[in-house]
Protein backbone atom coordinates (compact mmCIF):
# COMPACT_ATOMS: atom_id res chain seq x y z
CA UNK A 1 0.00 0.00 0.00
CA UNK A 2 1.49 3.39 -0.92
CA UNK A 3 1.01 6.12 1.57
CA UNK A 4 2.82 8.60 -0.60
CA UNK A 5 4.50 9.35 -4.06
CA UNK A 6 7.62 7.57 -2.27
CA UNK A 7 7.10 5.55 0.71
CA UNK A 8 4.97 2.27 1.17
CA UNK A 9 3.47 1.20 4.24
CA UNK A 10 5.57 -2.08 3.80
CA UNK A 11 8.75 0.38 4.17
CA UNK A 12 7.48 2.32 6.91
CA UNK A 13 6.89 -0.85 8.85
CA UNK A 14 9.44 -3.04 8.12
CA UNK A 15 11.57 -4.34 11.19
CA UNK A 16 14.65 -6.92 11.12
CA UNK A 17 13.84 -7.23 14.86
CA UNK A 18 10.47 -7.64 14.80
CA UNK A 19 11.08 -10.52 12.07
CA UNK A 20 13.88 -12.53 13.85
CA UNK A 21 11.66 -12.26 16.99
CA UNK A 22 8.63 -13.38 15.20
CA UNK A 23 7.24 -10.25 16.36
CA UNK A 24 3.94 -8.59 14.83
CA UNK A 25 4.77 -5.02 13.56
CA UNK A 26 1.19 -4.84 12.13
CA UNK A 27 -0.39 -1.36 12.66
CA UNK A 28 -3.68 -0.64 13.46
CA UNK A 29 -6.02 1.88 10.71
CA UNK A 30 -5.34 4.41 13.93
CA UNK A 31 -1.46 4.08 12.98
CA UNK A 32 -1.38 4.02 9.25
CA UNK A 33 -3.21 7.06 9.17
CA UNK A 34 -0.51 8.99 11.41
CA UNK A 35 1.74 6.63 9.15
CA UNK A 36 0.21 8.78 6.02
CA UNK A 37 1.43 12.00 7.73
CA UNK A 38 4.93 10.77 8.57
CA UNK A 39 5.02 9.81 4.77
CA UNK A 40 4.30 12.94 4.13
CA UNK A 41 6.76 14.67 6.20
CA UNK A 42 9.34 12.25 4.73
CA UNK A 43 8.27 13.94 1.71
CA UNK A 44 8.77 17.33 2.69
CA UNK A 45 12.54 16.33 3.73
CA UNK A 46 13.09 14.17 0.54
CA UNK A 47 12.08 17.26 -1.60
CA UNK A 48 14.19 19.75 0.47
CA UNK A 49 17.72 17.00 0.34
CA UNK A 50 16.58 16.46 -3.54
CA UNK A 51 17.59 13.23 -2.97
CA UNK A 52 16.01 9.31 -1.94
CA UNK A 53 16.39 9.03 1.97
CA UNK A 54 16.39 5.32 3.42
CA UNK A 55 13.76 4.77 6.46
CA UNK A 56 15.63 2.55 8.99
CA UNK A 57 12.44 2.56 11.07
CA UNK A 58 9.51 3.72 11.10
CA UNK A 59 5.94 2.35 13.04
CA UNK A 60 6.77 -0.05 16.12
CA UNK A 61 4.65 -2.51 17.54
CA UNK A 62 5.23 -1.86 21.56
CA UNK A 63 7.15 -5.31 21.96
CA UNK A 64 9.27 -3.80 18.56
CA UNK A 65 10.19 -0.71 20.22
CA UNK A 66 10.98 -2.46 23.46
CA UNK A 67 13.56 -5.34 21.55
CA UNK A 68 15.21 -2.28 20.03
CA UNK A 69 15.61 -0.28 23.25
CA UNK A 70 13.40 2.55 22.16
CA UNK A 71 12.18 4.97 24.43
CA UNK A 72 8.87 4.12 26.83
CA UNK A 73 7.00 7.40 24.96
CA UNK A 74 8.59 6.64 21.39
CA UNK A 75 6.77 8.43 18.99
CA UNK A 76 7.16 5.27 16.44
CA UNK A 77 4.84 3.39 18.92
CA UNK A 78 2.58 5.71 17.27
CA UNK A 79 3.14 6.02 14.01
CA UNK A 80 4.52 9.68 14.03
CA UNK A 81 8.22 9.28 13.66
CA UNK A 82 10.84 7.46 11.25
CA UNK A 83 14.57 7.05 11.51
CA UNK A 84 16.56 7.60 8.16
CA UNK A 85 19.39 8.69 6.13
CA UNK A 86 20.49 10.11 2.82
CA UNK A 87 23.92 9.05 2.18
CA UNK A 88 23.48 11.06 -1.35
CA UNK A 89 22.63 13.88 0.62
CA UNK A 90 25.38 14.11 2.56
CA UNK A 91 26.42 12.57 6.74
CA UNK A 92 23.42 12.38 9.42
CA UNK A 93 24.75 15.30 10.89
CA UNK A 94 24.50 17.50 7.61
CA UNK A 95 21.21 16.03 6.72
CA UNK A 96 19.79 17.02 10.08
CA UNK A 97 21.33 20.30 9.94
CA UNK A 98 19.69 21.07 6.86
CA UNK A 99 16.22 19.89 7.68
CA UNK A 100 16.61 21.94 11.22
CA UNK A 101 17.34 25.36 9.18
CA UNK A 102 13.74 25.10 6.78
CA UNK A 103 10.82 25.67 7.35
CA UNK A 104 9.80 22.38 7.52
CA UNK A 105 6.96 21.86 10.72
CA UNK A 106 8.21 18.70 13.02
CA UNK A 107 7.95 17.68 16.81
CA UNK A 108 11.69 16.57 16.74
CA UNK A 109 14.41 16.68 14.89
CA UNK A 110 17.45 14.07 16.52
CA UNK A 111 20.56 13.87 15.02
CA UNK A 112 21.52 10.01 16.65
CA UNK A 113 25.58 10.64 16.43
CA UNK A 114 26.85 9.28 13.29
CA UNK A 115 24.08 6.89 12.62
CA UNK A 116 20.42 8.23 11.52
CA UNK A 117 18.21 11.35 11.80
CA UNK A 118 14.85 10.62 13.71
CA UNK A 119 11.85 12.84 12.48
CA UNK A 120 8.45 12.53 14.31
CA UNK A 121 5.59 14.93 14.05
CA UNK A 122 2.80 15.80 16.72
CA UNK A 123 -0.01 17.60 16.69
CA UNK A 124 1.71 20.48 19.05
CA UNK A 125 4.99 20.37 17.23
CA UNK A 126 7.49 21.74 19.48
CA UNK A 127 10.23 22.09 16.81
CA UNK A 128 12.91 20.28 19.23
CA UNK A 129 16.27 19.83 17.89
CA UNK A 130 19.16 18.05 19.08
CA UNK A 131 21.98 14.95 18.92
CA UNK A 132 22.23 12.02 21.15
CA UNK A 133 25.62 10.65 21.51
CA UNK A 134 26.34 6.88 21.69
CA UNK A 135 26.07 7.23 25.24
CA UNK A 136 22.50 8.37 25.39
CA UNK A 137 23.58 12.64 26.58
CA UNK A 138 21.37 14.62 24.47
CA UNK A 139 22.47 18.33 23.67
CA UNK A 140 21.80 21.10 21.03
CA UNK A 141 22.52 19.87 17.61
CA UNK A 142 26.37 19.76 17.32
């Protein structure tokens, strides 16, 4: 099922963890309809890099996010966030940098060092930026 011009609900839901666990990452309708707006912030940020980003995550079945380590409030529990890069685009760090200076409306914006970006939306989007380090300290966007 395509939510958007780019992204599939199979992409946005995929999860190596959930399959070696044997683990169902099925959302409910509640979740692929917030799933429909995170495609369609991925959107936004795919036509601002002008280049394909790669979703490393996106929904999470509660038992998902748990296996992974994911935060108790995660907003991919809900459908509202996605981790990804854009190697063509440039490191995690530039990519969130960029994204961080548009105008592009997002709950958070996390740079995870060297790794991913993580993008979620909310309904009160609180525009928070910043970069967690491999030890889990969270500060401004470095």
């Amino acid at each position: 099922m395509r939510l958007s011009d780019h992204f599939t609900l199979a992409e946005l839901t995929a999860s190596q963890t959930a399959a070696r666990l044997g683990i169902d990452n099925t959302p409910s309708p509640e979740m692929v309809d917030a799933l429909r707006r995170t495609a369609q912030l991925l959107e936004q940020v795919r036509a601002l890099l002008g280049k394909p980003i790669l979703v490393s995550s996106g929904y999470r079945a509660p038992l998902v996010n748990r296996a992974v380590g994911g935060a108790a409030n995660s907003a991919h529990m809900l459908g509202c966030a996605a981790d990804f890069s854009c190697p063509a685009f440039g490191s995690p760090l530039e990519v969130a940098r960029e994204i961080g200076q548009s105008d592009i409306v997002f709950d958070q914006l996390i740079h995870e060092f060297r790794a991913w970006v993580h993008i979620a939306w909310s309904p009160q989007p609180r525009r928070m930026v910043l970069t967690i380090d491999g030890a889990g300290t969270r500060y401004g966007l470095e």
